[in-house]
C-alpha atoms as a PDB file:
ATOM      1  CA  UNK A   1       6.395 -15.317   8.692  1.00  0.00           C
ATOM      2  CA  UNK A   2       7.683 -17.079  11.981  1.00  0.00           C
ATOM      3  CA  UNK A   3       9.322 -15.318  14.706  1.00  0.00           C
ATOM      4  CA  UNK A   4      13.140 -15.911  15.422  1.00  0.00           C
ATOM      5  CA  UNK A   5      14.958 -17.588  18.247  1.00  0.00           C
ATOM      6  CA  UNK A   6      12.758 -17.773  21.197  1.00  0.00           C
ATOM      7  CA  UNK A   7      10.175 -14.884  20.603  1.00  0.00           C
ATOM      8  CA  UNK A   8       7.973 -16.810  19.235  1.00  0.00           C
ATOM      9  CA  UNK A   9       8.684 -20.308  18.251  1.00  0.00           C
ATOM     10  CA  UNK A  10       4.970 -20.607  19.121  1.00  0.00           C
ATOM     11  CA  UNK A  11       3.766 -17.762  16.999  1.00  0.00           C
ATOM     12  CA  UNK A  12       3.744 -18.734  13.091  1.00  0.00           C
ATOM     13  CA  UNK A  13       1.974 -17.233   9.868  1.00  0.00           C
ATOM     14  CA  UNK A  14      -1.219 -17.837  11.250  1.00  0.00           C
ATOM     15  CA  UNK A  15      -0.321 -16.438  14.589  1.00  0.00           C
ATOM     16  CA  UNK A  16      -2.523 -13.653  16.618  1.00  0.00           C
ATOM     17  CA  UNK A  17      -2.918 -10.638  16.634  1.00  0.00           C
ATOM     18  CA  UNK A  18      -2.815  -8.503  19.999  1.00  0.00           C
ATOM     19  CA  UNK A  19      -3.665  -5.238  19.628  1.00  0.00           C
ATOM     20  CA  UNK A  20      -3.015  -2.178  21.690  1.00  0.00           C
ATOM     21  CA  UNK A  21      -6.524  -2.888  23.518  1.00  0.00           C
ATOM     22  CA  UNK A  22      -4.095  -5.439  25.201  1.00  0.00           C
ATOM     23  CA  UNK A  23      -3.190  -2.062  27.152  1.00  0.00           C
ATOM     24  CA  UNK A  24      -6.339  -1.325  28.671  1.00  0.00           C
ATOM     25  CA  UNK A  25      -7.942  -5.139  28.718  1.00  0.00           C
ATOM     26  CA  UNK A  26      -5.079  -6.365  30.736  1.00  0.00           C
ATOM     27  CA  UNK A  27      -2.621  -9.302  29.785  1.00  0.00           C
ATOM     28  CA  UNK A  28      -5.342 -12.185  30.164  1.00  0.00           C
ATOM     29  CA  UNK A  29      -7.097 -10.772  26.750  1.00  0.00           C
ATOM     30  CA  UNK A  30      -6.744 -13.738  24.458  1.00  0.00           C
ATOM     31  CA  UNK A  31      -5.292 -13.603  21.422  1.00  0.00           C
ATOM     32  CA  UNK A  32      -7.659 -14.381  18.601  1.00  0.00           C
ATOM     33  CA  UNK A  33      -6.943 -16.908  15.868  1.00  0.00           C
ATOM     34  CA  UNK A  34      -5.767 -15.377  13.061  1.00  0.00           C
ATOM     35  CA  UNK A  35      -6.444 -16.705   9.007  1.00  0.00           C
ATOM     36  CA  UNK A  36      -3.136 -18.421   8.400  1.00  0.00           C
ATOM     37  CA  UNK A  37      -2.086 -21.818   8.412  1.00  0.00           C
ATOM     38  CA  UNK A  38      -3.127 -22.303  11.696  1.00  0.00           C
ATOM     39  CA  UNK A  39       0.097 -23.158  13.765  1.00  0.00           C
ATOM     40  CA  UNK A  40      -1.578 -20.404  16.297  1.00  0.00           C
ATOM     41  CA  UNK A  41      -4.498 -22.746  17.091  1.00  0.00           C
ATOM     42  CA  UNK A  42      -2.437 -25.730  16.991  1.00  0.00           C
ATOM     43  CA  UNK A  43       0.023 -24.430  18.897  1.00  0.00           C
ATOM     44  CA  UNK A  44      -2.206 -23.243  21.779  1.00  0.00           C
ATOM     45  CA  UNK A  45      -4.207 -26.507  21.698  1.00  0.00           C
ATOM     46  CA  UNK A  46      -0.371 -27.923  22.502  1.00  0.00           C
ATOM     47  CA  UNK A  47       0.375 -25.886  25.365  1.00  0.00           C
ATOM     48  CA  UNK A  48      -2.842 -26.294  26.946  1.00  0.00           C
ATOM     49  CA  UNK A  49      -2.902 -30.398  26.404  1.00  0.00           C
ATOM     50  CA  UNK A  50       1.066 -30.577  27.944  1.00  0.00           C
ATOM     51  CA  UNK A  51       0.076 -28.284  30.729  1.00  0.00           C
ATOM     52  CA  UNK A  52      -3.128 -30.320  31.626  1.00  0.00           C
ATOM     53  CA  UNK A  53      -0.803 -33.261  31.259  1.00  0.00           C
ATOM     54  CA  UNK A  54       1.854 -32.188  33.604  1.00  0.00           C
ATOM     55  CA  UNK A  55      -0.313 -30.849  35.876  1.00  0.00           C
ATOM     56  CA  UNK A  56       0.532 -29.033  39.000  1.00  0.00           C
ATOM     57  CA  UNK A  57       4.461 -30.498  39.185  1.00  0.00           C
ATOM     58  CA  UNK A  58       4.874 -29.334  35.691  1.00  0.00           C
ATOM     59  CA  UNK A  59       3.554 -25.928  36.125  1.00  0.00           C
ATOM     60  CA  UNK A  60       5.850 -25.519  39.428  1.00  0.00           C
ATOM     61  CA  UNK A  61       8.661 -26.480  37.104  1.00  0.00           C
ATOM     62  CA  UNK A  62       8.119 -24.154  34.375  1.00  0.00           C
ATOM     63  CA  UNK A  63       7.736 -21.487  37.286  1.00  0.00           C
ATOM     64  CA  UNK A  64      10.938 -22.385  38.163  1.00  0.00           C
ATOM     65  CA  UNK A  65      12.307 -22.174  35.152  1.00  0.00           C
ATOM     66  CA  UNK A  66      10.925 -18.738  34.655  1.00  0.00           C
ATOM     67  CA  UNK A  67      12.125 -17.539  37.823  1.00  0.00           C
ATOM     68  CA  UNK A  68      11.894 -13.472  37.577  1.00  0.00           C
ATOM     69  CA  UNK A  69       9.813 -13.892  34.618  1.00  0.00           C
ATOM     70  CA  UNK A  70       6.955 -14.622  36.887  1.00  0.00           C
ATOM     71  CA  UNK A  71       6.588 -11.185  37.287  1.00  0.00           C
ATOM     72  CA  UNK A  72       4.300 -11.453  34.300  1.00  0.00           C
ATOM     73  CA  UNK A  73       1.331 -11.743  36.508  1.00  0.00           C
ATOM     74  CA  UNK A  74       1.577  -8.078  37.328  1.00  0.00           C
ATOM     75  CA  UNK A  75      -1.872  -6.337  36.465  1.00  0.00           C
ATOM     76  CA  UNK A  76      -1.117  -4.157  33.402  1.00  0.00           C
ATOM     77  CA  UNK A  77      -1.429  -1.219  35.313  1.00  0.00           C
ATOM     78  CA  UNK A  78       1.230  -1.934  37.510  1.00  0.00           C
ATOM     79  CA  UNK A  79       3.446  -3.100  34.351  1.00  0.00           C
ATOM     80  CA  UNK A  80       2.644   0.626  32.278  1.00  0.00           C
ATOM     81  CA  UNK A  81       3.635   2.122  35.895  1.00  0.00           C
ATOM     82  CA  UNK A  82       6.967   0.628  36.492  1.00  0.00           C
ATOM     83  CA  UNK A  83       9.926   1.262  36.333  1.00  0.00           C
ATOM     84  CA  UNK A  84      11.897   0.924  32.779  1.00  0.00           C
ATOM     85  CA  UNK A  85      15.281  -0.246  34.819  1.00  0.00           C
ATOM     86  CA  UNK A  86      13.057  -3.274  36.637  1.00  0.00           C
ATOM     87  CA  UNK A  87      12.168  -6.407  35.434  1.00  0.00           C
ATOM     88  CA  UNK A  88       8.308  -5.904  35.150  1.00  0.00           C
ATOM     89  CA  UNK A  89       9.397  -2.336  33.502  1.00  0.00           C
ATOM     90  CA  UNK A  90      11.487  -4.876  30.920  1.00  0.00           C
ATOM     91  CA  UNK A  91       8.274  -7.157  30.678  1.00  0.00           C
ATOM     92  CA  UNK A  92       6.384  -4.732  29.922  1.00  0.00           C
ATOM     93  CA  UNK A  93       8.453  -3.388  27.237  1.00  0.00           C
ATOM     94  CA  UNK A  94       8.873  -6.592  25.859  1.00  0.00           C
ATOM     95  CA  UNK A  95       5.342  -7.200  25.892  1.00  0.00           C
ATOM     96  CA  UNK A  96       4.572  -3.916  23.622  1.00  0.00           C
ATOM     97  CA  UNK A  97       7.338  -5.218  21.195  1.00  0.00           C
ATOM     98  CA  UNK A  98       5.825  -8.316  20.837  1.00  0.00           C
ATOM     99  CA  UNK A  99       2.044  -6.920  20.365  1.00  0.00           C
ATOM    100  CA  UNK A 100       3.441  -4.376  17.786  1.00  0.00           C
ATOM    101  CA  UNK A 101       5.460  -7.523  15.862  1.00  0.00           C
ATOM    102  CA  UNK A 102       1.768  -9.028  16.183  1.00  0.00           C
ATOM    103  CA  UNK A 103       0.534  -6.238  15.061  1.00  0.00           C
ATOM    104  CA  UNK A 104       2.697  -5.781  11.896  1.00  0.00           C
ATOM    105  CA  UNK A 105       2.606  -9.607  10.980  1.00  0.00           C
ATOM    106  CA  UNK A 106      -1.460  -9.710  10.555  1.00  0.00           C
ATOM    107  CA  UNK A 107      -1.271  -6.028   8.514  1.00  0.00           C
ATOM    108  CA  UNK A 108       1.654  -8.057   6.285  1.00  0.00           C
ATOM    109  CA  UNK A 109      -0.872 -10.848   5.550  1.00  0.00           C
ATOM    110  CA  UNK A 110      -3.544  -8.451   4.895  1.00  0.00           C
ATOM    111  CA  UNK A 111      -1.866  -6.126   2.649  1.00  0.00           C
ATOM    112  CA  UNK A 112      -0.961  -9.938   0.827  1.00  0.00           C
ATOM    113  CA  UNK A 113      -4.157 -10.943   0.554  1.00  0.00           C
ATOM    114  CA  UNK A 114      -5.166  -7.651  -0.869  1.00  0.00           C
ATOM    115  CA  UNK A 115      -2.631  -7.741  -3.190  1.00  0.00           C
ATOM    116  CA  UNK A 116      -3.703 -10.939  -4.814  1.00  0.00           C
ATOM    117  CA  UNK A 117      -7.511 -10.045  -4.496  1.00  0.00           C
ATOM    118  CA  UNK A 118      -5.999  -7.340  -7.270  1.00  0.00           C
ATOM    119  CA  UNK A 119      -4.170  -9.577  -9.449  1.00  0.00           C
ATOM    120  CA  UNK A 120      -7.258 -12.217 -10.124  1.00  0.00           C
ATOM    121  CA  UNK A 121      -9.800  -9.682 -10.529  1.00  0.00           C
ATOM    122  CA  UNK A 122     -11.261 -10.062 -14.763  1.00  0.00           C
ATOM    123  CA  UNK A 123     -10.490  -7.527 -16.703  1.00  0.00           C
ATOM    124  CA  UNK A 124     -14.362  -6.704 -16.675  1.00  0.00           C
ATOM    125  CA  UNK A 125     -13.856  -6.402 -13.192  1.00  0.00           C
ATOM    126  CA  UNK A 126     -11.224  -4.058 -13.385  1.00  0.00           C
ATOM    127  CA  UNK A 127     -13.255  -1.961 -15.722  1.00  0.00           C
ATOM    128  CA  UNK A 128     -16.222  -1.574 -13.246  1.00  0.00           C
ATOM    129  CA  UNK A 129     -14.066  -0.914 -10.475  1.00  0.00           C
ATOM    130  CA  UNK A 130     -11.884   1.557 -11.791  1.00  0.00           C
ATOM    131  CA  UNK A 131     -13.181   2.439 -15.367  1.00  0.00           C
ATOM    132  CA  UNK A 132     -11.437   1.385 -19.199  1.00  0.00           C
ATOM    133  CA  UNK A 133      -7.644   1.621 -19.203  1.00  0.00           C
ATOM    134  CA  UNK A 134      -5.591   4.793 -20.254  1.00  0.00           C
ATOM    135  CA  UNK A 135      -4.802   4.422 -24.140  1.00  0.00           C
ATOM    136  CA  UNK A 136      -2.856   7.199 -23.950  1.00  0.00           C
ATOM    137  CA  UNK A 137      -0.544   5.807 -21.226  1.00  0.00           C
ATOM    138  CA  UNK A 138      -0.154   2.577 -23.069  1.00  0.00           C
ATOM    139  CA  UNK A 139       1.041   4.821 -26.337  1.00  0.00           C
ATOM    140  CA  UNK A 140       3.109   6.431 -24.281  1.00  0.00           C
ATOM    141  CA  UNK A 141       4.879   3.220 -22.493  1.00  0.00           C
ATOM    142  CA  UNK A 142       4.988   2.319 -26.521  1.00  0.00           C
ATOM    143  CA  UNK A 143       7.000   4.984 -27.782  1.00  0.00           C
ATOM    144  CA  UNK A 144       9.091   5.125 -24.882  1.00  0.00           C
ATOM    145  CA  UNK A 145      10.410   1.302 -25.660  1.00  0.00           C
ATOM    146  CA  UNK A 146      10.300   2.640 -29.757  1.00  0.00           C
ATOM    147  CA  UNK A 147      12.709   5.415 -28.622  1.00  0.00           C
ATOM    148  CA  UNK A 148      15.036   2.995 -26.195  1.00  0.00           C
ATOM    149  CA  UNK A 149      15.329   0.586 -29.699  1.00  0.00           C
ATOM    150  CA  UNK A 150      15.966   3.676 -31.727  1.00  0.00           C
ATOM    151  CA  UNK A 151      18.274   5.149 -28.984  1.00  0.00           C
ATOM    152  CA  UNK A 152      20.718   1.382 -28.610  1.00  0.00           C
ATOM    153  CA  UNK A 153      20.713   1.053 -32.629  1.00  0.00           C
ATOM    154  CA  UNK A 154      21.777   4.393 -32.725  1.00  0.00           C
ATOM    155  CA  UNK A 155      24.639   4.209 -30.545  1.00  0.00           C
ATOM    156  CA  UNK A 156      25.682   0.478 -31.804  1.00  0.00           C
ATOM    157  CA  UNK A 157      25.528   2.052 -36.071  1.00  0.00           C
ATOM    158  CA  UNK A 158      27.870   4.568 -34.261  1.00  0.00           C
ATOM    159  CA  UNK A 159      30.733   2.584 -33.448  1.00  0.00           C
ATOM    160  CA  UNK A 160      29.694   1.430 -29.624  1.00  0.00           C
ATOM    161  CA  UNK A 161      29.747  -2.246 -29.716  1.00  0.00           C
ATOM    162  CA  UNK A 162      29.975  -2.492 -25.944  1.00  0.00           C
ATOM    163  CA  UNK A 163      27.876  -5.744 -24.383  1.00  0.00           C
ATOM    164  CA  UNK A 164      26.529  -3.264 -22.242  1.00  0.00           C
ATOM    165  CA  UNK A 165      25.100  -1.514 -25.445  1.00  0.00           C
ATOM    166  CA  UNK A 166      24.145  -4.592 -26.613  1.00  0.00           C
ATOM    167  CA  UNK A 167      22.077  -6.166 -23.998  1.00  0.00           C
ATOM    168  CA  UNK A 168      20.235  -2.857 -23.163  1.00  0.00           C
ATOM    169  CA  UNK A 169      18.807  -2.873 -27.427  1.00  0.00           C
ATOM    170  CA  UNK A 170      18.125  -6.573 -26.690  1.00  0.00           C
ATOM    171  CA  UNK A 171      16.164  -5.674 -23.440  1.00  0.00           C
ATOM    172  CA  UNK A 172      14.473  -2.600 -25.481  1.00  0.00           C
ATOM    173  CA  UNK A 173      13.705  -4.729 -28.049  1.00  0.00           C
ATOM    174  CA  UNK A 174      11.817  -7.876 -26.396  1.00  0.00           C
ATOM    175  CA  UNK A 175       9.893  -4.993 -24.352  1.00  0.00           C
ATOM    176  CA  UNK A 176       9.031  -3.030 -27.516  1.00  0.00           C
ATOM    177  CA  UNK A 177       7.743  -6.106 -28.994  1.00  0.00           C
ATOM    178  CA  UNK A 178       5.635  -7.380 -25.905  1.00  0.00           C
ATOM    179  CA  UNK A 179       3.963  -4.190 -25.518  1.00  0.00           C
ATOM    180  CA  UNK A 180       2.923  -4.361 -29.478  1.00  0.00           C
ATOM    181  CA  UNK A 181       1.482  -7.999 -28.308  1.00  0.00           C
ATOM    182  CA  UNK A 182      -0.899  -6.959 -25.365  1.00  0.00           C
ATOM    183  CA  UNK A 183      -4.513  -7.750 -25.953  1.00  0.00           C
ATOM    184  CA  UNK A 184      -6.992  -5.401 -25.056  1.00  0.00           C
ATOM    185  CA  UNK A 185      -8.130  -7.371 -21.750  1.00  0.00           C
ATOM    186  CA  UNK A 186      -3.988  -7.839 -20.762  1.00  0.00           C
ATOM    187  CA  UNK A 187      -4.135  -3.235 -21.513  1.00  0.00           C
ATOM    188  CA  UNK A 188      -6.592  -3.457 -18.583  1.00  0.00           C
ATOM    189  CA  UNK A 189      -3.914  -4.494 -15.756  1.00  0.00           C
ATOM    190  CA  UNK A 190      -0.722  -2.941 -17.172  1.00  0.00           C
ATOM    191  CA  UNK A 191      -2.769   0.521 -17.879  1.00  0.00           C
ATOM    192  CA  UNK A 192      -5.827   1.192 -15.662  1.00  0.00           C
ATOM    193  CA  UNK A 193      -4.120   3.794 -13.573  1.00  0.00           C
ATOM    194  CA  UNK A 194      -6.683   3.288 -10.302  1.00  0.00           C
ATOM    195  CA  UNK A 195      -5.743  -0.559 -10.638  1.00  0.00           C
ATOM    196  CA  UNK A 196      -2.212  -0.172 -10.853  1.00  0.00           C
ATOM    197  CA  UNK A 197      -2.249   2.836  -7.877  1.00  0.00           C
ATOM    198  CA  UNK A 198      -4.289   0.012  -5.898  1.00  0.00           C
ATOM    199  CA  UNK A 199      -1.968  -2.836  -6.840  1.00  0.00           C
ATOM    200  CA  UNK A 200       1.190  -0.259  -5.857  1.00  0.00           C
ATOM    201  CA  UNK A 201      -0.131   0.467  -2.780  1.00  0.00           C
ATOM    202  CA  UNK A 202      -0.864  -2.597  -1.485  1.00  0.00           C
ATOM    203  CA  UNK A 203       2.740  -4.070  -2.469  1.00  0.00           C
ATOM    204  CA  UNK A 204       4.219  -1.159  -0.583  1.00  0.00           C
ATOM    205  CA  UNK A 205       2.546  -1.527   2.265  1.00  0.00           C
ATOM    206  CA  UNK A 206       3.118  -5.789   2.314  1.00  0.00           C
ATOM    207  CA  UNK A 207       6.864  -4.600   2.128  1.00  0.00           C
ATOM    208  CA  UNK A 208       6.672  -1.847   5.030  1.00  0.00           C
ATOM    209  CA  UNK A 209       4.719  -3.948   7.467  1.00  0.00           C
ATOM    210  CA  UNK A 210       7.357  -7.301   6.549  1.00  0.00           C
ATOM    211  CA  UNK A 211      10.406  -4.805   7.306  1.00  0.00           C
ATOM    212  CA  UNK A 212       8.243  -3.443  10.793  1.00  0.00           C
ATOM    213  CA  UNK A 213       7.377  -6.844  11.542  1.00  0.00           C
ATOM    214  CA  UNK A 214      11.098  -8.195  11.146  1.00  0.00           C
ATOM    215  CA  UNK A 215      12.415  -5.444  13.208  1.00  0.00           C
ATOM    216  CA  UNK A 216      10.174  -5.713  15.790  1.00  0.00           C
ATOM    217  CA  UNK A 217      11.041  -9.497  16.024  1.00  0.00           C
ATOM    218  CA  UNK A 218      14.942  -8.275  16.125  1.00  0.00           C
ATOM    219  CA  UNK A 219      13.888  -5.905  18.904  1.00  0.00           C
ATOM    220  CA  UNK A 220      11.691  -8.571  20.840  1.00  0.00           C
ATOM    221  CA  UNK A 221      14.631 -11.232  20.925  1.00  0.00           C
ATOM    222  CA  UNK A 222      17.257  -8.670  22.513  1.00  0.00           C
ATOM    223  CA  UNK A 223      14.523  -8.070  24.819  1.00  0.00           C
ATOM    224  CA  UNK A 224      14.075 -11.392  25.886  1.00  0.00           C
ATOM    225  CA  UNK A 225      17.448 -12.671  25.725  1.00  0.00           C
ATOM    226  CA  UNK A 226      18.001  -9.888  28.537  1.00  0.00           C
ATOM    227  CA  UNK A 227      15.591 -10.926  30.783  1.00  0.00           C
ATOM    228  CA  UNK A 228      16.187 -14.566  31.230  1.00  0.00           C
ATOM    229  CA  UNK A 229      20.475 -13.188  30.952  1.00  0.00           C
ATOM    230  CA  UNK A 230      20.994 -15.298  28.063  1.00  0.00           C
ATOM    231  CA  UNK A 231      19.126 -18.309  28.377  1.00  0.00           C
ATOM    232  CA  UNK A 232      16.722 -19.926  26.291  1.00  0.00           C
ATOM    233  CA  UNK A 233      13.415 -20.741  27.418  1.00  0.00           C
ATOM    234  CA  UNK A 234      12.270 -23.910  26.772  1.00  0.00           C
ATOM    235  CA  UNK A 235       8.821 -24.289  25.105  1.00  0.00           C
ATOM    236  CA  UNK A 236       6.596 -24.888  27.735  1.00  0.00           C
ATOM    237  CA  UNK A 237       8.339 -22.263  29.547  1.00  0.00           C
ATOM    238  CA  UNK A 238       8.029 -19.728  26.820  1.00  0.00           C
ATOM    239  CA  UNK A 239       3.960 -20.656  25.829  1.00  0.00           C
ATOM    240  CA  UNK A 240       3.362 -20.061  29.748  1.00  0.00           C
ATOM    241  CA  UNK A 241       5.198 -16.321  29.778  1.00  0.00           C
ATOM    242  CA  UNK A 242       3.703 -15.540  26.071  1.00  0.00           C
ATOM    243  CA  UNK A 243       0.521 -16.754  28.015  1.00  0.00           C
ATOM    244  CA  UNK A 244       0.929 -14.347  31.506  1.00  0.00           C
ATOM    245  CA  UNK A 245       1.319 -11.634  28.640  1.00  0.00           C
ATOM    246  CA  UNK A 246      -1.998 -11.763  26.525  1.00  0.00           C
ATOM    247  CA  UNK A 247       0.378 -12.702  23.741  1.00  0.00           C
ATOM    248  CA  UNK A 248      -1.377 -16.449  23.622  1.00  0.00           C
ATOM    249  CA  UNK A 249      -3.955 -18.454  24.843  1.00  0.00           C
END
């Protein structure tokens, strides 16, 4: 889950999360580590060893580099207060996109991890959580892949040959005949309604907060690439703004 281009080269799976407290806490509120892979940690351990190492000439050259970008170091009150048209008004605004890309990145890993929490729970497990499974359903998914085999024979005994025809009684078929192969424990995941509601839920919102996240990246980059008129940052350059925002450590 990386951020494109120049957003956040800096911010990987791992990355932190800054939350709209950033609003009221002010831009030096750190960033805490998030559960990843760690390229957050590592990455901030980086930026702080090169800037030690560079010392007060480097940080005069990333300032230069920066140039308008500077005006970071406005209080966040001043930056909520300004003026959308000005450059701490575009700061800002990039600022909110990046804490809401943040934002949507850590719920993406979340709803993951709850997702796969699901899928190794024991079928004993399931059965405590969210009581037996729903024989009736699992009749009903039976007769519904009976009726697609009945349906496809029906239709090929009546003249319609088609490959269409035939790889739809084919897929009816190998269905028909997995269901009639489910133990009682393999019932459990496919036909525990509260499981599968809890397994749907979480795989929706994994999707939703991927798309958010993405978009928010898409919307972070324009942002960016208008405030330093094109230009790439390099990476010291970008660690130190992401830094003057509360976005990293």
């Amino acid at each position: 889950m990386t951020f494109s281009i120049q957003t956040a080269k800096k911010l990987g799976r791992g990355a932190a999360v800054v939350m709209a407290a950033v609003a009221l806490a002010g831009p030096a509120m750190a960033a805490k580590g998030g559960n990843g892979n760690g390229n957050s940690n590592g990455n901030r351990a980086n930026a702080q060893s090169q800037s030690a190492d560079k010392g007060n000439n480097g940080r005069g050259a990333i300032a230069s580099e920066l140039k308008g970008l500077n005006a970071a170091h406005a209080n966040i009150n001043g930056m909520m207060n300004a003026n959308p048209d000005s450059q701490v008004g575009q700061i800002y605004a990039y600022q909110q996109t990046m804490q809401s890309a943040l934002a949507a990145g850590e719920d993406t890993e979340l709803w993951a991890a709850e997702y796969e929490r699901l899928s190794l729970l024991t079928p004993q497990e399931i059965i405590d959580t969210y009581g037996p499974y729903d024989p009736s359903a699992y009749d009903s998914a039976v007769a519904d892949a009976t009726g697609q085999v009945a349906y496809y024979e029906g239709l090929i005994l009546g003249g319609d040959l088609t490959e269409g025809t035939a790889d739809a009684l084919l897929l009816a078929q190998i269905e028909a005949a997995r269901l009639a192969g489910l133990t009682e424990d393999e019932k459990s995941y496919e036909f525990t309604a509260g499981y599968v509601d809890a397994l749907l839920e979480a795989d929706t919102n994994y999707l939703l907060n991927a798309d958010l996240q993405a978009e928010q990246e898409a919307i972070a980059d324009g942002q960016l690439l208008e405030l330093t008129g094109g230009e790439e940052l390099s990476e010291d350059a970008l660690n130190e703004f992401l830094r003057l925002l509360g976005l990293l450590e």
